[in-house]
Protein backbone atom coordinates (compact mmCIF):
# COMPACT_ATOMS: atom_id res chain seq x y z
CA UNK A 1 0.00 0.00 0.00
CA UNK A 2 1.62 3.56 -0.99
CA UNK A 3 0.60 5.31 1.92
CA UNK A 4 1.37 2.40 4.80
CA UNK A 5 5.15 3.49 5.22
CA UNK A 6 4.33 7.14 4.16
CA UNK A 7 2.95 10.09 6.12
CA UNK A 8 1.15 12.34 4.32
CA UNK A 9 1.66 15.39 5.99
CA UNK A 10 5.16 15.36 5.70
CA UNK A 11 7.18 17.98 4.06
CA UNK A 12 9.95 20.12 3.95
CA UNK A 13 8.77 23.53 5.74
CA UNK A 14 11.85 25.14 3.42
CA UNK A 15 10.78 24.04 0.08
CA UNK A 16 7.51 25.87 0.92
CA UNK A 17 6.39 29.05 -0.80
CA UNK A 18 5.02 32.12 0.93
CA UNK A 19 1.64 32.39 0.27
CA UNK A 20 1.10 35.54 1.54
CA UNK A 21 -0.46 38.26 -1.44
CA UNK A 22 -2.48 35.38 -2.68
CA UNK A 23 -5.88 34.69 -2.40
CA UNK A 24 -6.94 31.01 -2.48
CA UNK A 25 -10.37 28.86 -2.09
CA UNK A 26 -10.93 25.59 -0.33
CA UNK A 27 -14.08 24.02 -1.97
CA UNK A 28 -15.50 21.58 0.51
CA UNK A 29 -18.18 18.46 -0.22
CA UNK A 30 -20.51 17.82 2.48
CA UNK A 31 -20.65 14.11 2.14
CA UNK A 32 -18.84 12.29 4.91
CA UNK A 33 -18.27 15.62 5.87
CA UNK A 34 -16.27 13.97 9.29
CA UNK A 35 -13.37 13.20 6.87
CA UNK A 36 -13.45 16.51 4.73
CA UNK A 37 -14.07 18.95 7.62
CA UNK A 38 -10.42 17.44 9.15
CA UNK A 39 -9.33 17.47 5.03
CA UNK A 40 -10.53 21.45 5.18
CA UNK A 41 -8.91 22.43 8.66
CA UNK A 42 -5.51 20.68 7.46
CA UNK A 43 -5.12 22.53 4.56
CA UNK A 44 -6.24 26.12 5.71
CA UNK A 45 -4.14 26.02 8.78
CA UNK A 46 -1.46 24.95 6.33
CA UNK A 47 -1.93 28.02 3.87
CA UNK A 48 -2.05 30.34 7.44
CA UNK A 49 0.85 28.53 7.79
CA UNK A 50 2.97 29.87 5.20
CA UNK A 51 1.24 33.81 4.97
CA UNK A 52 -1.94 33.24 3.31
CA UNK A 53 -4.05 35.93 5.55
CA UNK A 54 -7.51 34.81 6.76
CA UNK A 55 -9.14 36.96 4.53
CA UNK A 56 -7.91 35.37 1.72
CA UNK A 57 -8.81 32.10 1.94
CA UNK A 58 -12.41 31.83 0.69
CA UNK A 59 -14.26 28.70 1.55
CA UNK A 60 -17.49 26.92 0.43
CA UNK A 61 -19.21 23.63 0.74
CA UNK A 62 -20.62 21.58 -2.29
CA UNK A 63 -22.97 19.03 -1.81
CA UNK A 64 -20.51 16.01 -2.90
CA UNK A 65 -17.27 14.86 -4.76
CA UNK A 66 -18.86 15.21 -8.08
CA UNK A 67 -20.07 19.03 -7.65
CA UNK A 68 -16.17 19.93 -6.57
CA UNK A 69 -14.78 20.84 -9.82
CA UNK A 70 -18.02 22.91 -10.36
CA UNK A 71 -17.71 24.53 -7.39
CA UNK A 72 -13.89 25.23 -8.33
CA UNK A 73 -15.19 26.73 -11.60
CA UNK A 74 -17.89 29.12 -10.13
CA UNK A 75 -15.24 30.42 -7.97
CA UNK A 76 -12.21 31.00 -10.66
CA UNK A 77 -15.26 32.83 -12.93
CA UNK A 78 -15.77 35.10 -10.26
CA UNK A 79 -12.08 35.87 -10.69
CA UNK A 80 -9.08 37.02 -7.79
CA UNK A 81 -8.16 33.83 -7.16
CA UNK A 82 -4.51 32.43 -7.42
CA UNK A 83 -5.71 28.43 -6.96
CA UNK A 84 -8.04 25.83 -5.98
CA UNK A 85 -8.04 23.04 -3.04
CA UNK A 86 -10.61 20.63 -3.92
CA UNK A 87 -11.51 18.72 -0.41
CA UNK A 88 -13.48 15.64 -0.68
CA UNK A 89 -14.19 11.72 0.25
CA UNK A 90 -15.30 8.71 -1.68
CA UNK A 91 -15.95 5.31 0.16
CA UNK A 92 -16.11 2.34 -1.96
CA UNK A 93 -19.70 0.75 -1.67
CA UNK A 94 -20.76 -2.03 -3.45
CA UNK A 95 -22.23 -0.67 -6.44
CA UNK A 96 -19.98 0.10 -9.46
CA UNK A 97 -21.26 3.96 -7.99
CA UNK A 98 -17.63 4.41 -6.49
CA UNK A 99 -15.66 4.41 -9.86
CA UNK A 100 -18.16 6.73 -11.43
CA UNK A 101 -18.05 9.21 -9.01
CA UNK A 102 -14.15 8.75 -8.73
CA UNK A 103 -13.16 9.22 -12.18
CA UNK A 104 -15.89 11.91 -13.05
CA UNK A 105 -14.34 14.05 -9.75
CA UNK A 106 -10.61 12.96 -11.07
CA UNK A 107 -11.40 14.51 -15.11
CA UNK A 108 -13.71 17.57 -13.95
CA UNK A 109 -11.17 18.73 -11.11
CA UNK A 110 -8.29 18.57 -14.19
CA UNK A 111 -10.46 20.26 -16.65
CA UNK A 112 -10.89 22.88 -14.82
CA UNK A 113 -7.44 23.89 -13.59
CA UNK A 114 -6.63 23.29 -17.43
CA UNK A 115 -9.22 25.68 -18.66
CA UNK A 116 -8.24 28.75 -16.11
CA UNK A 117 -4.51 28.03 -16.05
CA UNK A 118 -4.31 28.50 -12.50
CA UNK A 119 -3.78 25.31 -10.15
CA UNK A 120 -6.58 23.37 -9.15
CA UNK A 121 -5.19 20.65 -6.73
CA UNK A 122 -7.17 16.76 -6.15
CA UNK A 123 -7.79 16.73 -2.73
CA UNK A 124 -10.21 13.46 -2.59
CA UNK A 125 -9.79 10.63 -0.66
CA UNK A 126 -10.66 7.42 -2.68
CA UNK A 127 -10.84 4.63 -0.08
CA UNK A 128 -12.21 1.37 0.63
CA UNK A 129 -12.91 1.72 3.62
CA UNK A 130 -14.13 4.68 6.31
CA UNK A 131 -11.08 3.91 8.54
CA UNK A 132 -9.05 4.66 6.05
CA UNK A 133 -10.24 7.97 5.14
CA UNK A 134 -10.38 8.88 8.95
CA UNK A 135 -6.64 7.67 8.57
CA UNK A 136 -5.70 9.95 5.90
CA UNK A 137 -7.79 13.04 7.60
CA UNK A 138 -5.90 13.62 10.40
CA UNK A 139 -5.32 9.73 11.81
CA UNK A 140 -2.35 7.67 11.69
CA UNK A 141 -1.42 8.48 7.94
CA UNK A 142 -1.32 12.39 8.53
CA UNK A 143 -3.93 14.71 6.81
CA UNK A 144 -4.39 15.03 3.39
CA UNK A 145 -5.43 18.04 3.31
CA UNK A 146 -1.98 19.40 4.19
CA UNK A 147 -0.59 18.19 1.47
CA UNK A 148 -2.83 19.71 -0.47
CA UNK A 149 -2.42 23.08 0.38
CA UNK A 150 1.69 22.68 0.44
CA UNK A 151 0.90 21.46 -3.56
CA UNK A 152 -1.02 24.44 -4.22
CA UNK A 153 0.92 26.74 -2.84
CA UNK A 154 3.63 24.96 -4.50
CA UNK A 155 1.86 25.41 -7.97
CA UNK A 156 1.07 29.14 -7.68
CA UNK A 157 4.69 30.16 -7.15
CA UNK A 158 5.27 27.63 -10.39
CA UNK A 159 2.65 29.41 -12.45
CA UNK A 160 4.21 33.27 -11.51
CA UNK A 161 7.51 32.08 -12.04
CA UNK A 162 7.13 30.32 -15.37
CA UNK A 163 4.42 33.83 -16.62
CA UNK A 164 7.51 35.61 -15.77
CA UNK A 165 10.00 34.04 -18.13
């Protein structure tokens, strides 16, 4: 298993960008909202973190995985943004619903950071099991969500650097 030797929330603290100037959003889903409320406080303390201010971190809930990357999309039309966190959390059920829902999130969240040029990070947990999302939202596997917000931050110091040159 890729994650069983591997903590997600760690990272080099000096590799990290300053995020402050920037404004970012944290779109949210409601469903199993125990796992993407810990997803959500990992990554904004993470972006306080490094300088984000308070006031620029704008976030809103969507009712599931499948309405992130139109939830990511309202908020880029609206403009002032620098990126995207997309928080959510699939459990695998036993209908074939799971890998629908999974790969329509995966393609929609890309599209959309493709069609605004501006980062738009995958921050869903695809899991088998509940424990295992609990794990990787703040349990024994670290939070996602943290790394998450080190990506994005990550990304929007890519993006200025390479519209630069």
């Amino acid at each position: 298993m890729a994650t069983a030797l591997h903590h997600l929330s760690e990272h080099d603290p000096t590799s990290v960008p300053s995020g402050a100037g920037r404004r970012f959003a944290l779109v949210v889903s409601e469903w199993n909202r125990e796992v993407t409320d810990a997803l959500r406080q990992g990554a904004r303390e993470t972006l306080l973190r490094y300088g984000v201010a308070e006031a620029d971190i704008v976030e809103r809930w969507v009712p599931g995985s499948f309405e992130l990357a139109s939830g990511a999309q309202f908020l880029l039309e609206a403009g002032d943004l620098h990126g995207v966190v997309c928080l959510g959390s699939v459990v695998r059920g036993e209908t074939p619903h799971f890998d629908f829902v999974c790969q329509g999130t995966t393609q929609g969240i890309m599209a959309v950071g493709l069609k605004f040029s501006l980062p738009v990070i995958f921050g869903v947990l695809t899991d088998d099991t509940m424990q295992q999302a609990q794990d990787r939202s703040g349990g024994k596997h670290g939070n996602k969500g943290v790394d998450c917000a080190v990506a994005l931050l990550k990304m929007a110091a890519f993006r200025s650097a390479s519209a630069a040159h």
